[in-house]
Protein backbone atom coordinates (compact mmCIF):
# COMPACT_ATOMS: atom_id res chain seq x y z
CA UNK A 1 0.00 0.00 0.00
CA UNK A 2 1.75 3.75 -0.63
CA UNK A 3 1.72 6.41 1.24
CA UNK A 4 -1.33 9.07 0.97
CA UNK A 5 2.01 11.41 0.78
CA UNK A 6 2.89 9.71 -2.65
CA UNK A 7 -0.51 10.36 -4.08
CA UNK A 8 0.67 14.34 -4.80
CA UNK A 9 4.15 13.73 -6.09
CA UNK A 10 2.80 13.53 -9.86
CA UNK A 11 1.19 17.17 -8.85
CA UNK A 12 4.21 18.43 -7.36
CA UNK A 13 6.37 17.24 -10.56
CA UNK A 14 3.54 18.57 -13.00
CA UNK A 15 4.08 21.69 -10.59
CA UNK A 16 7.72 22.06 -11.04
CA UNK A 17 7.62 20.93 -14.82
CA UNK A 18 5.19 24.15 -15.57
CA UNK A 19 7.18 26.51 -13.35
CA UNK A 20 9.95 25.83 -15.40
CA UNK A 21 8.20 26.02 -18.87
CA UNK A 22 7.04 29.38 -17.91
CA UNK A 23 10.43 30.42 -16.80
CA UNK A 24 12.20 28.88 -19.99
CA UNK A 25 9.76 30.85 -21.81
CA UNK A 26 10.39 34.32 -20.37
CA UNK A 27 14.34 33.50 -20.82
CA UNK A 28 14.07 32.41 -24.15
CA UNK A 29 11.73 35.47 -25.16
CA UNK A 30 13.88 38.04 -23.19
CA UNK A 31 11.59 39.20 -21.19
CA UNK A 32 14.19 38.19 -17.98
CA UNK A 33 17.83 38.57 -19.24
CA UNK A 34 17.38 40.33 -22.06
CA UNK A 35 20.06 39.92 -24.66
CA UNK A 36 20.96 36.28 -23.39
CA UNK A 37 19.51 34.67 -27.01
CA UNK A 38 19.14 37.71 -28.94
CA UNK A 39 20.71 40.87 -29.48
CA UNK A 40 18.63 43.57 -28.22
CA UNK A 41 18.54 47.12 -29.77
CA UNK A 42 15.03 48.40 -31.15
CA UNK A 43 14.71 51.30 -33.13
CA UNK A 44 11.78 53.49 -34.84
CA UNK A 45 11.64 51.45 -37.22
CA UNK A 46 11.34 47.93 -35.84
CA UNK A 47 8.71 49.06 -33.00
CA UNK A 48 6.39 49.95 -35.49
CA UNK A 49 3.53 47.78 -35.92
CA UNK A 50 3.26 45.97 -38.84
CA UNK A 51 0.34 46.79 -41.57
CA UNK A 52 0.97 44.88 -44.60
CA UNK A 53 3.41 47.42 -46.21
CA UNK A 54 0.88 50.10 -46.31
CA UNK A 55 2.37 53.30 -44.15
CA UNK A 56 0.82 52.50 -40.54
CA UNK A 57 -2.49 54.69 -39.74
CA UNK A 58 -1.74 56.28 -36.65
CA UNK A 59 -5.39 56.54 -34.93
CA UNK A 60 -5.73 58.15 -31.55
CA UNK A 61 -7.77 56.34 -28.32
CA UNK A 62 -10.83 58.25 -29.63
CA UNK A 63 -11.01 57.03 -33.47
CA UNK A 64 -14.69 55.59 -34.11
CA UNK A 65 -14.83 52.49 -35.43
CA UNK A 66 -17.66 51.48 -37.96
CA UNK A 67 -20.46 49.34 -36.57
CA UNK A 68 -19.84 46.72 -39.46
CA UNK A 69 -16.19 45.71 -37.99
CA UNK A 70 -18.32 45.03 -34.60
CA UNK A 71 -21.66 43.26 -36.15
CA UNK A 72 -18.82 41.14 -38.32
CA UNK A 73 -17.17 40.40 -34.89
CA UNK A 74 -20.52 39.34 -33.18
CA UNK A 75 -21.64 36.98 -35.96
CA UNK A 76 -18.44 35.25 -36.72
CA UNK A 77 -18.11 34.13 -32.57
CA UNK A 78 -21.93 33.55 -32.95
CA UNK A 79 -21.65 31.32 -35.56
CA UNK A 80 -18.51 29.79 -34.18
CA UNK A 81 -19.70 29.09 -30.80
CA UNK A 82 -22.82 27.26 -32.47
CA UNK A 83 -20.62 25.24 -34.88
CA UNK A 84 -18.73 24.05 -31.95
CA UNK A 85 -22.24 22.55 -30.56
CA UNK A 86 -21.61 20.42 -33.84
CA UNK A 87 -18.59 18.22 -32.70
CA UNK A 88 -20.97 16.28 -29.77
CA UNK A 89 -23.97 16.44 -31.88
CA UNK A 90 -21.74 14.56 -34.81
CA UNK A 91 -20.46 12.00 -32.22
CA UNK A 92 -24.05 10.84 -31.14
CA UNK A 93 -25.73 10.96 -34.29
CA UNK A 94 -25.28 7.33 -35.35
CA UNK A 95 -26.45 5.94 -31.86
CA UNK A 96 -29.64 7.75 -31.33
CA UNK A 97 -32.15 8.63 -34.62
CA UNK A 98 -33.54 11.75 -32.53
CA UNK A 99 -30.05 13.14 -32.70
CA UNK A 100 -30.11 13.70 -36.50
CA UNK A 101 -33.14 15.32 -36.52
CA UNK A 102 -32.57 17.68 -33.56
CA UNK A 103 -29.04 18.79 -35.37
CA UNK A 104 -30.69 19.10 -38.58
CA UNK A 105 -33.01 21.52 -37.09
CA UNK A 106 -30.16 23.07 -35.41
CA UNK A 107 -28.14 23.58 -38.82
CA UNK A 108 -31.74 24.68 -39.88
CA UNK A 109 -31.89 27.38 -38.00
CA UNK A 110 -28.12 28.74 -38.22
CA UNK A 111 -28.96 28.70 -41.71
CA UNK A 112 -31.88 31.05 -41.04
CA UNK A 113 -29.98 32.90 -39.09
CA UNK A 114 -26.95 33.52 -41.80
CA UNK A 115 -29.76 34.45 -44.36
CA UNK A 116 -31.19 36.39 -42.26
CA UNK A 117 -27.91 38.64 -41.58
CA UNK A 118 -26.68 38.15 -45.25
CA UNK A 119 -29.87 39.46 -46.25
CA UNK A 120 -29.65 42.94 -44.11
CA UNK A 121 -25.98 43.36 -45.35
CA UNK A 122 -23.86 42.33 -42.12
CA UNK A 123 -21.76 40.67 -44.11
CA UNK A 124 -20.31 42.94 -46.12
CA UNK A 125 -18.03 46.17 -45.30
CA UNK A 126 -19.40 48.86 -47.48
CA UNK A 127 -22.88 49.18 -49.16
């Protein structure tokens, strides 16, 4: 019979192991001594963000944003969220006939949904 001290030594080692991924992490990306891996002298230039080779738009804390980029936002992690109810729905399917009728009703009704939102123009960025 082991000890009831044994029964946390895989939590203690998964414990260390993680502290130590972290750590290796923050070494490796320089965050704690900088310059060990890499060399380390930004300029202008290379703190820039990126945009695609287009000169970067430099927008202040108050630039309005059009509604579109947020309705596109809202639909795609609707739509997402609901295709992830899929996966289970795909696993039971074979095993119970109900199933395929309740996620064919389901895919029914996203499908209403998308036509419904392609139809007032969420979809698309300009009109």
């Amino acid at each position: 019979m082991t000890e009831p001290s044994s029964y946390f030594l895989p939590v203690l080692l998964l414990l260390l192991l993680s502290a130590f991924v972290g750590a290796a992490i923050l070494v490796v990306s320089g965050k704690i001594l900088p310059g060990l891996l890499k060399p380390d002298n930004p300029n202008r230039h290379k703190l820039t963000p990126y945009e695609c080779g287009a000169p970067p738009v430099q927008l202040g804390a108050r630039h309005r944003y059009s509604i579109k980029f947020y309705l596109v936002a809202m639909l795609f992690i609707l739509f997402d969220v609901e295709a992830a109810f899929l996966l289970p729905w795909a696993v039971q399917y074979k095993t119970h006939l109900w199933t395929f009728w309740a996620g064919v009703s389901f895919v029914g009704t996203l499908l209403v949904g998308y036509i419904y939102a392609w139809g007032k123009g969420a979809l698309s960025w300009e009109r």
